[in-house]
Protein backbone atom coordinates (compact mmCIF):
# COMPACT_ATOMS: atom_id res chain seq x y z
CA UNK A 1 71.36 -46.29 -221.85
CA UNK A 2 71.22 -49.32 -219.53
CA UNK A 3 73.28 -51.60 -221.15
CA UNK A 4 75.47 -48.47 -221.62
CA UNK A 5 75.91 -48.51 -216.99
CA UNK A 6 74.45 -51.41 -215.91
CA UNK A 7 70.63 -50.80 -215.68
CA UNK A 8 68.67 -49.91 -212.71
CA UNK A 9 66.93 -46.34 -212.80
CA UNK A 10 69.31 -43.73 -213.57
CA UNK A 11 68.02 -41.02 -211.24
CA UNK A 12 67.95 -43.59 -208.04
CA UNK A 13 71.76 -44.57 -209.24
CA UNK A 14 72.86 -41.52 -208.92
CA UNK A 15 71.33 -39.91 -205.78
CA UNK A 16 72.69 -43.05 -203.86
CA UNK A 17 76.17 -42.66 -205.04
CA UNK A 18 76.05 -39.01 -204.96
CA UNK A 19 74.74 -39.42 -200.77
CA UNK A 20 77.39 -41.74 -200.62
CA UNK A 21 79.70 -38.88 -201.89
CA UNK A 22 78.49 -35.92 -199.64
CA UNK A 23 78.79 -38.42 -196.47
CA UNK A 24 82.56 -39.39 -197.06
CA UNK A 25 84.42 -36.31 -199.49
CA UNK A 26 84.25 -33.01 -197.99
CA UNK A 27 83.12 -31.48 -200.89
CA UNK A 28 82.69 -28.02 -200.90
CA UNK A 29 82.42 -24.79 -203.80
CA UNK A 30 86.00 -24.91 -203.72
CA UNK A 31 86.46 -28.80 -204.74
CA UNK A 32 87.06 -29.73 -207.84
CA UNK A 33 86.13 -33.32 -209.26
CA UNK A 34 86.84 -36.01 -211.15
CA UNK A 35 84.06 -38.57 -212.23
CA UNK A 36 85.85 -41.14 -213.67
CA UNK A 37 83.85 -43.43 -215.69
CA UNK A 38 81.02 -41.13 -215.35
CA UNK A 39 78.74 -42.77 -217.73
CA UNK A 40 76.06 -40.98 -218.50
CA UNK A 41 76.48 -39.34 -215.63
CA UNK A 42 73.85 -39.89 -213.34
CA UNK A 43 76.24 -39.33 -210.07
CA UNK A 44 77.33 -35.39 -211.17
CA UNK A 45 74.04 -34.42 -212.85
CA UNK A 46 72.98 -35.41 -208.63
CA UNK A 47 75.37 -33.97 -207.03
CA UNK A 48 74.93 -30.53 -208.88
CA UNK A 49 70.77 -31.19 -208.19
CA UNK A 50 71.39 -31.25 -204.34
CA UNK A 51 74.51 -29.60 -203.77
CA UNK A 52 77.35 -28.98 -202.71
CA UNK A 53 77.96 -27.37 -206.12
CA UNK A 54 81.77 -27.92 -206.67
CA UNK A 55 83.78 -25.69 -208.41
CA UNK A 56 84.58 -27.67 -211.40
CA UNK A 57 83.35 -30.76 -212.48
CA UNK A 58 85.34 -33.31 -215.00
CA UNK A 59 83.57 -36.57 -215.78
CA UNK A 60 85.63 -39.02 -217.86
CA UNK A 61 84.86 -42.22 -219.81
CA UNK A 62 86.22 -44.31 -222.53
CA UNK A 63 82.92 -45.14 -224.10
CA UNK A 64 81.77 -42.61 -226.88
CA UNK A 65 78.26 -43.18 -226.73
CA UNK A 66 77.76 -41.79 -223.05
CA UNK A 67 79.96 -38.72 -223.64
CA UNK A 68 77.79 -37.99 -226.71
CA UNK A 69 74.62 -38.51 -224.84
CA UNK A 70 76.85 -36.35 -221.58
CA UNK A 71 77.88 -33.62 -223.61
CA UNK A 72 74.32 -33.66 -226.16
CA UNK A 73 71.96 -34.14 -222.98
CA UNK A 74 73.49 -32.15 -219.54
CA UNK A 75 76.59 -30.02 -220.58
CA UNK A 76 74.15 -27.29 -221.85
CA UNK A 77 72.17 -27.25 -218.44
CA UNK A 78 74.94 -27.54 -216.00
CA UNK A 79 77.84 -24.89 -214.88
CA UNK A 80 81.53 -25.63 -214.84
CA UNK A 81 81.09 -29.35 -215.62
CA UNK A 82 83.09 -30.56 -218.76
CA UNK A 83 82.91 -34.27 -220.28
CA UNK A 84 86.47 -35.51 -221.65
CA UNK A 85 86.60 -38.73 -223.75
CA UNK A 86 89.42 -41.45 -223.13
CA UNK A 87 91.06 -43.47 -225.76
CA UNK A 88 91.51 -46.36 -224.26
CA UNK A 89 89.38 -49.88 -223.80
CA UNK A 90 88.11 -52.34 -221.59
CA UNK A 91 86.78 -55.78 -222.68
CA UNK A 92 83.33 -55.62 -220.80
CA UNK A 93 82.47 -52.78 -222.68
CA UNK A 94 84.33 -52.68 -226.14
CA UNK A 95 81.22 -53.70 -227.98
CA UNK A 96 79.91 -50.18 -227.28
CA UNK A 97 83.25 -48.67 -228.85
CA UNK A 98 83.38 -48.74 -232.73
CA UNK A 99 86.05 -45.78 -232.75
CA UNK A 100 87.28 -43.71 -230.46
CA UNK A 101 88.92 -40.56 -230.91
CA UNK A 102 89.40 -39.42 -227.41
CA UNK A 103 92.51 -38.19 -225.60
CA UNK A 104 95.62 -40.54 -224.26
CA UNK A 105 96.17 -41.08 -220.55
CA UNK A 106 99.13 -39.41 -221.12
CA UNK A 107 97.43 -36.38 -222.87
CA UNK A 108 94.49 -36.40 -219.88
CA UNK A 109 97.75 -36.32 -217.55
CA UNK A 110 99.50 -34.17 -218.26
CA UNK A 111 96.38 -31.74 -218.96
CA UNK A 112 95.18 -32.24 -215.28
CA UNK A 113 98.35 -33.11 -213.90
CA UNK A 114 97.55 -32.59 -209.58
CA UNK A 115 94.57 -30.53 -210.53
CA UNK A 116 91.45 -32.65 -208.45
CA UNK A 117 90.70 -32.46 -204.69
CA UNK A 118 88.50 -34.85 -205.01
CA UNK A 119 87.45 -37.70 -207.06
CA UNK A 120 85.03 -40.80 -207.62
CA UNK A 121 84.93 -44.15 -209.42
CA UNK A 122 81.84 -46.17 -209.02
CA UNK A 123 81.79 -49.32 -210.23
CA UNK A 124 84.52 -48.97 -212.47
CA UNK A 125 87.46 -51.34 -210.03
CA UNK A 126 84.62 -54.16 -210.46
CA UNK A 127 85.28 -54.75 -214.36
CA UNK A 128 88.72 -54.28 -215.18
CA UNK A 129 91.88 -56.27 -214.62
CA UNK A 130 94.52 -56.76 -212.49
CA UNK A 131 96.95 -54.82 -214.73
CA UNK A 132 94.38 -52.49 -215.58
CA UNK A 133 93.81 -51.91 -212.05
CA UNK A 134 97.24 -50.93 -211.56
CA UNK A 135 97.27 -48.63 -214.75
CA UNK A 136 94.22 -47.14 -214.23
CA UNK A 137 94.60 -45.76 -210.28
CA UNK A 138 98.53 -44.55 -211.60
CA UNK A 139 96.56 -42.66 -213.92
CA UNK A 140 94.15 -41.25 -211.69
CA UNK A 141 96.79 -40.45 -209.00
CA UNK A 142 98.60 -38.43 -211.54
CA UNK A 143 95.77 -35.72 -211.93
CA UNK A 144 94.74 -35.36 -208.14
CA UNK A 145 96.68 -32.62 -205.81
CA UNK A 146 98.67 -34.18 -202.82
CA UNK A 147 96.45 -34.77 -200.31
CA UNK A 148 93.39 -34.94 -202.35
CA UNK A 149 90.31 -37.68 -201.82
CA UNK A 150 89.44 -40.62 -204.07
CA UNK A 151 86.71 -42.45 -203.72
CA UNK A 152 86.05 -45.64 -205.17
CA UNK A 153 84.09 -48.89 -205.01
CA UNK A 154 85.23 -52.33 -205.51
CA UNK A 155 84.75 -55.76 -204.48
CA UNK A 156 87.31 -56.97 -201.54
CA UNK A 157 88.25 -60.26 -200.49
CA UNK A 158 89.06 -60.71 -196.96
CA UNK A 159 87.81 -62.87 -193.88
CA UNK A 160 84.31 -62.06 -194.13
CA UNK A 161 83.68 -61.97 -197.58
CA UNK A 162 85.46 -64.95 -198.79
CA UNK A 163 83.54 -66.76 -195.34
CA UNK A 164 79.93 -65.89 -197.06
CA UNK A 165 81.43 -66.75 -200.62
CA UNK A 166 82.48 -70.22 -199.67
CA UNK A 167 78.49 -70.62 -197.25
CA UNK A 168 77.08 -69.63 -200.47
CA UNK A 169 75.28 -66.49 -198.88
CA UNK A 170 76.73 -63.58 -201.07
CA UNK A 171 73.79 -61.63 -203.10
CA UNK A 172 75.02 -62.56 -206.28
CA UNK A 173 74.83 -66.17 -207.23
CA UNK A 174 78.70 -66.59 -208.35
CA UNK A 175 77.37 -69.89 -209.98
CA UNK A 176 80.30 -70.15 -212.35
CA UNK A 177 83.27 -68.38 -210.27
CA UNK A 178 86.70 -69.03 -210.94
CA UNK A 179 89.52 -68.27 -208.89
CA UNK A 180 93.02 -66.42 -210.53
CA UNK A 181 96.36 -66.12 -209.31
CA UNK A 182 96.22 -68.51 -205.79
CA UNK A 183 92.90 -67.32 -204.76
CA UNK A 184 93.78 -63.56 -205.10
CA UNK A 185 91.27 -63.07 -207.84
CA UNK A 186 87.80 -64.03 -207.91
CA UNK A 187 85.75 -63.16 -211.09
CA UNK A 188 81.77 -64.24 -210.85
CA UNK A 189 81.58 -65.56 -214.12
CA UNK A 190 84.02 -68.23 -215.98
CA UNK A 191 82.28 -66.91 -219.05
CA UNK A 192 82.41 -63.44 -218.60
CA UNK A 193 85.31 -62.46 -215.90
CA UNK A 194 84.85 -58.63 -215.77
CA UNK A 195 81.40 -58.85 -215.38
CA UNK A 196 82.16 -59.42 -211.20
CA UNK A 197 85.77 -59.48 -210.39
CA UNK A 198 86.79 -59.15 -207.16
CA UNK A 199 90.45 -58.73 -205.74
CA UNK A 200 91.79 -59.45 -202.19
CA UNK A 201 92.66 -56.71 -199.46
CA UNK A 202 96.08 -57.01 -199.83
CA UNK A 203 96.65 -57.19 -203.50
CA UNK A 204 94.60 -53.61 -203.40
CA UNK A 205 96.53 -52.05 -200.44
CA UNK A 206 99.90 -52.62 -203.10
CA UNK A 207 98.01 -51.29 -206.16
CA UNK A 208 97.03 -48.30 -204.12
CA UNK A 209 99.85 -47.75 -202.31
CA UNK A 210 102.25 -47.85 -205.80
CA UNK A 211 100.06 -45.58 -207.21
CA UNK A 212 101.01 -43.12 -204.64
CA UNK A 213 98.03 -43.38 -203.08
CA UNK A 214 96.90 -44.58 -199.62
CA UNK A 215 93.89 -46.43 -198.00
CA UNK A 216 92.13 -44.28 -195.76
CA UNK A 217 88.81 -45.36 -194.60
CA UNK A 218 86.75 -48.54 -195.89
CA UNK A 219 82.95 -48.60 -196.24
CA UNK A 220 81.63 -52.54 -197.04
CA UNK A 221 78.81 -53.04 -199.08
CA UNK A 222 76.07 -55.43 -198.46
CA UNK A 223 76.83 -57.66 -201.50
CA UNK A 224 79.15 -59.97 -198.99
CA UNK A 225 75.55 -61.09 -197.69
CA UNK A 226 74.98 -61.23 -193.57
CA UNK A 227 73.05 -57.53 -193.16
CA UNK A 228 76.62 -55.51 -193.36
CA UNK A 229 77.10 -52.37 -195.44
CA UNK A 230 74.72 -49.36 -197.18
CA UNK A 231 76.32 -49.30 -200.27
CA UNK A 232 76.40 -52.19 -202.63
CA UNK A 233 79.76 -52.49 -203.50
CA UNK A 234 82.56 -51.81 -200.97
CA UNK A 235 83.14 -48.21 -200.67
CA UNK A 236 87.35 -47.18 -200.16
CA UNK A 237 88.71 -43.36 -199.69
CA UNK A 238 92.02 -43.54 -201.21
CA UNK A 239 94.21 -40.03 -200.21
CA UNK A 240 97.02 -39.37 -202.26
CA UNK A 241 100.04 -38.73 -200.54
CA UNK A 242 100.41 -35.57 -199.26
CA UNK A 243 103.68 -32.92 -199.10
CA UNK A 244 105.65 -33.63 -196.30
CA UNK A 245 105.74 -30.77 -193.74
CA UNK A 246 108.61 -29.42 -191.98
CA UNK A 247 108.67 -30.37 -188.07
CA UNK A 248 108.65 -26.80 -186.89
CA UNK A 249 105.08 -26.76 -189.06
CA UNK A 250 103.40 -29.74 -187.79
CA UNK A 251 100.85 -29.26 -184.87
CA UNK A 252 101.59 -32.07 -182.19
CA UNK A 253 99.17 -33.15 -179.63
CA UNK A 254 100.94 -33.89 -176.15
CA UNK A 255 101.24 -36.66 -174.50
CA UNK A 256 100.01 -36.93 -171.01
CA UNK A 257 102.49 -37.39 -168.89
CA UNK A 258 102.20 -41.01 -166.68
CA UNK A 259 104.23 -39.81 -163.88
CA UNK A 260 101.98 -37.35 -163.64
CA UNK A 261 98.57 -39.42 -163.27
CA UNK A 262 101.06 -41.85 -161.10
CA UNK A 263 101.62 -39.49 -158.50
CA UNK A 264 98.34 -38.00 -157.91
């Protein structure tokens, strides 16, 4: 089941991401999730341990192996928590996949189309490419409500991080890194690029924001190096974009009136 997600010990995987979860989604017995590339879904089976326990619970991944294990292993012992299987493929992880007879995006779409509140993605935006980046969050977007929470970890480029990546101070050694499309793209490994890919901050503000989706709040992880961060990877809320209200519906705050403090 390691090489299945990664390694590291399942149960200490999950309660970190699931804490990570509880601190930044305001999950409550009314949410209802998406795990997307649950794995063998170490992050739900914690978050239904320790609560909150969410209405409904959907994890999702395109690997046959872990859904088996998901559906064999915790289906029976957890409530309202379903495992769907995704035709599709990835190239860090095709070697697991001899067939696959899951549903289409399009099927998964249109099946959950704006049915989440809330979702989650952990370590799923740090193996996949460009273009699958871009396919990927339009497909996710599709099944959350307006409004509705996404949370998911990736590995940005900006000031800081490309500042420890060039003083050689990152945690990960980046021995053989390569740089794609101007310096944009930065995979980890020549030899392997979706093993560590990283994409800058604004090339994942546009993929978010044409999936109809919108950077809320950014969490950094503590692989940049220098102390920073309690996650690992960097941790992003993306909200989807929510119905526009009318202007007789909207609750302004007033302004305080200069004059006012002016003339006291």
């Amino acid at each position: 089941m390691n090489d299945w997600v990664g390694g590291s010990d399942p149960e200490t995987v999950g309660n970190a991401s699931a804490n990570v979860m509880r601190r930044l989604l305001p999950l409550n017995g009314n949410s209802k999730v998406l795990d997307f590339g649950c794995g063998i879904g170490r992050v739900l089976a914690a978050l239904k341990k320790d609560g909150p326990d969410p209405k409904n619970i959907v994890g999702m991944d395109i690997m046959p192996p872990v859904i088996d294990f998901c559906n064999q292993h915790l289906k029976p012992n957890l409530t309202n928590t379903t495992f769907e299987l995704v035709n599709d493929k990835n190239d860090h992880y095709d070697h697991f996949i001899e067939t696959n007879a899951g549903k289409t995006r399009e099927a998964l779409s249109s099946q959950y189309q704006d049915y989440f509140t809330d979702g989650c993605a952990f370590s799923v935006f740090t193996h996949v490419t460009k273009h699958d980046f871009a396919g990927l969050l339009k497909f996710i977007s599709s099944m959350m409500v307006p409004g509705g929470r996404f949370l998911m970890t990736c590995f940005e480029l900006n000031e800081f991080s490309r500042y420890m990546i060039e003083h050689q101070q990152t945690i990960f050694p980046l021995a053989n890194k390569a740089w794609w499309e101007g310096g944009q793209i930065l995979v980890g490994d020549a030899n392997d690029p979706l093993a560590f890919i990283a994409f800058d901050r604004s090339l994942v503000e546009k993929l978010v924001w044409d999936a109809g989706l919108a950077i809320s709040k950014v969490e950094y992880g503590c692989w940049m190096g220098g102390g920073i961060g309690s996650s690992l990877q960097d941790v992003m809320i993306c909200t989807k974009l929510p119905t526009l209200l009318e202007k007789d519906k909207i609750k302004f705050t007033p302004l305080v009136s200069r004059e006012a403090i002016a003339g006291r």
